[in-house]
C-alpha atoms as a PDB file:
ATOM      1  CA  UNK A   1       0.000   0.000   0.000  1.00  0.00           C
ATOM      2  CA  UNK A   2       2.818   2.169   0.818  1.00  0.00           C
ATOM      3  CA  UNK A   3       4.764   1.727  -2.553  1.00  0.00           C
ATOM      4  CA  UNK A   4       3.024   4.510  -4.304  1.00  0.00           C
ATOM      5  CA  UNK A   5       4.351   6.988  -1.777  1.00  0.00           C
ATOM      6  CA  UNK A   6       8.309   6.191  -2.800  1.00  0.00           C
ATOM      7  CA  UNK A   7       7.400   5.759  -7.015  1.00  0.00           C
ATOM      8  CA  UNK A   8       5.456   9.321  -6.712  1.00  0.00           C
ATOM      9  CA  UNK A   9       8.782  10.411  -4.257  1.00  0.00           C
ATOM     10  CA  UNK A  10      11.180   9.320  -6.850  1.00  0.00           C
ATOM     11  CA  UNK A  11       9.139  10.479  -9.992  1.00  0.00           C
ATOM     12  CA  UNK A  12       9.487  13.979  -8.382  1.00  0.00           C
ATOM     13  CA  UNK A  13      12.543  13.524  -7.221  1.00  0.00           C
ATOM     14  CA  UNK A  14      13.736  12.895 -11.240  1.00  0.00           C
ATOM     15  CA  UNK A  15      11.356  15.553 -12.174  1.00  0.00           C
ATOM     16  CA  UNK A  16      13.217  18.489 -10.170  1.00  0.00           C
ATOM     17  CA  UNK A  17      16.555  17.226 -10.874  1.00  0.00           C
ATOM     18  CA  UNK A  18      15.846  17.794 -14.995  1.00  0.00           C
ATOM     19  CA  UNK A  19      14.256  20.755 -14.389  1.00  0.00           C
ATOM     20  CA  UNK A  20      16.987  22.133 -12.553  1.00  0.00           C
ATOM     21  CA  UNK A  21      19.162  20.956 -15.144  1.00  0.00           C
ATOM     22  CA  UNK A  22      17.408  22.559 -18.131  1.00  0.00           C
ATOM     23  CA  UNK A  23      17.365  25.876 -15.748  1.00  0.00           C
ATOM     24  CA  UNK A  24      21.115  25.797 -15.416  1.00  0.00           C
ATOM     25  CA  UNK A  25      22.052  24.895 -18.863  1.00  0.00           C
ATOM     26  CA  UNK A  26      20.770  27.186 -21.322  1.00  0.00           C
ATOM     27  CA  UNK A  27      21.735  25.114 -24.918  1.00  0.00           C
ATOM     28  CA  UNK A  28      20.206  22.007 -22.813  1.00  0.00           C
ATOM     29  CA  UNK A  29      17.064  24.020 -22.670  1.00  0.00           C
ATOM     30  CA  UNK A  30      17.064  26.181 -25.891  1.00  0.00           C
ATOM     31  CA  UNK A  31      17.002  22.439 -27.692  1.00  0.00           C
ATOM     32  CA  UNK A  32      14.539  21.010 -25.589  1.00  0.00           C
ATOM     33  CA  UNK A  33      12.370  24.162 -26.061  1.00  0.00           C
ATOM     34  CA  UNK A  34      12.502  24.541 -29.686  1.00  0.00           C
ATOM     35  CA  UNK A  35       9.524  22.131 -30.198  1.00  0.00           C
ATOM     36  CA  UNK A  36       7.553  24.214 -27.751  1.00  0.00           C
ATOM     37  CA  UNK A  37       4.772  25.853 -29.110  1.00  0.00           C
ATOM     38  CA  UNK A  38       4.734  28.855 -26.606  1.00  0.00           C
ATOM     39  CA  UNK A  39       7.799  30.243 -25.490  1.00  0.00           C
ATOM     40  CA  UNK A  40       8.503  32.772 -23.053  1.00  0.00           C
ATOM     41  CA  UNK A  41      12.390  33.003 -23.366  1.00  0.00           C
ATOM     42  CA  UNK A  42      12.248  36.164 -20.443  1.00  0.00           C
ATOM     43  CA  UNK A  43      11.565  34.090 -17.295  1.00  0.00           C
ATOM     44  CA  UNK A  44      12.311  30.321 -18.754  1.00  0.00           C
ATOM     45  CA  UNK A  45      14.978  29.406 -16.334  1.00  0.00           C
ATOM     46  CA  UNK A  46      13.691  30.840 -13.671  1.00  0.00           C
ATOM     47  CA  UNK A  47      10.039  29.374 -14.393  1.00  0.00           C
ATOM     48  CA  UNK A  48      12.566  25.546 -14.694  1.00  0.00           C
ATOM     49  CA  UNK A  49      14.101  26.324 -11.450  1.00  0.00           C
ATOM     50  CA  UNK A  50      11.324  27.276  -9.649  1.00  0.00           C
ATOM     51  CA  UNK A  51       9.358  24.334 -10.722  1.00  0.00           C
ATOM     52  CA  UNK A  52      12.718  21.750 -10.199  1.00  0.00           C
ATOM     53  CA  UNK A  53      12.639  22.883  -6.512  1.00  0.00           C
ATOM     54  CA  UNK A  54       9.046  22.743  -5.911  1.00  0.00           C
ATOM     55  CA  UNK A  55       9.323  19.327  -7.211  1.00  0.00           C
ATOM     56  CA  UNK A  56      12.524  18.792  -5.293  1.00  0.00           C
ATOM     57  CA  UNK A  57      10.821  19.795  -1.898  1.00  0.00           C
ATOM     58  CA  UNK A  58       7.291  18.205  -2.594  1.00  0.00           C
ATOM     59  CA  UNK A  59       8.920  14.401  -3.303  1.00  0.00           C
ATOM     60  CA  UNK A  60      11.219  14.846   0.023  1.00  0.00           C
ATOM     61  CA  UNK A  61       9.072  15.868   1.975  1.00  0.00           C
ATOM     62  CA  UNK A  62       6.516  12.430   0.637  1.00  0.00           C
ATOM     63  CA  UNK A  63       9.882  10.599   2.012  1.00  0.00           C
ATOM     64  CA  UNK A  64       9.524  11.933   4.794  1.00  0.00           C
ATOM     65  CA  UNK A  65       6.167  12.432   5.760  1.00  0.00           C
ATOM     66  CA  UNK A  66       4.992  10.823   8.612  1.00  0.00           C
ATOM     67  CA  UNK A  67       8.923  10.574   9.620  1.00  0.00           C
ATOM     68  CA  UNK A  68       8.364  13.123  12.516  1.00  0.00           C
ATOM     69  CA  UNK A  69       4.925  12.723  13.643  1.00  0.00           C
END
């Protein structure tokens, strides 16, 4: 019953790590983005980073939920 909690977890987890990634490296992201169909090349890395870390926070904190109650 429990096994959904770390495949969600780790799913993030993978999630904010790329995103981060694509924030950080800009030919990384101008290739990935060149398919998009809406672009908004002002605040793309920090719309990726934002995102990665949300993502980041929300699958640790599934890891750990429960943890300190």
């Amino acid at each position: 019953m429990a096994m959904w909690k770390y495949g969600l977890a780790l799913t993030l987890l993978v999630v904010g790590v790329v995103e981060i990634v694509l924030a950080l490296h800009r030919g990384l992201r101008e290739a990935v983005m060149q398919a998009s169909p809406l672009r908004f090349k002002h605040g793309e890395s920090a719309t990726f980073l934002l995102a990665g870390v949300s993502a980041l926070v929300t699958g640790i904190a599934i890891l750990l939920y429960g943890l300190f109650l």
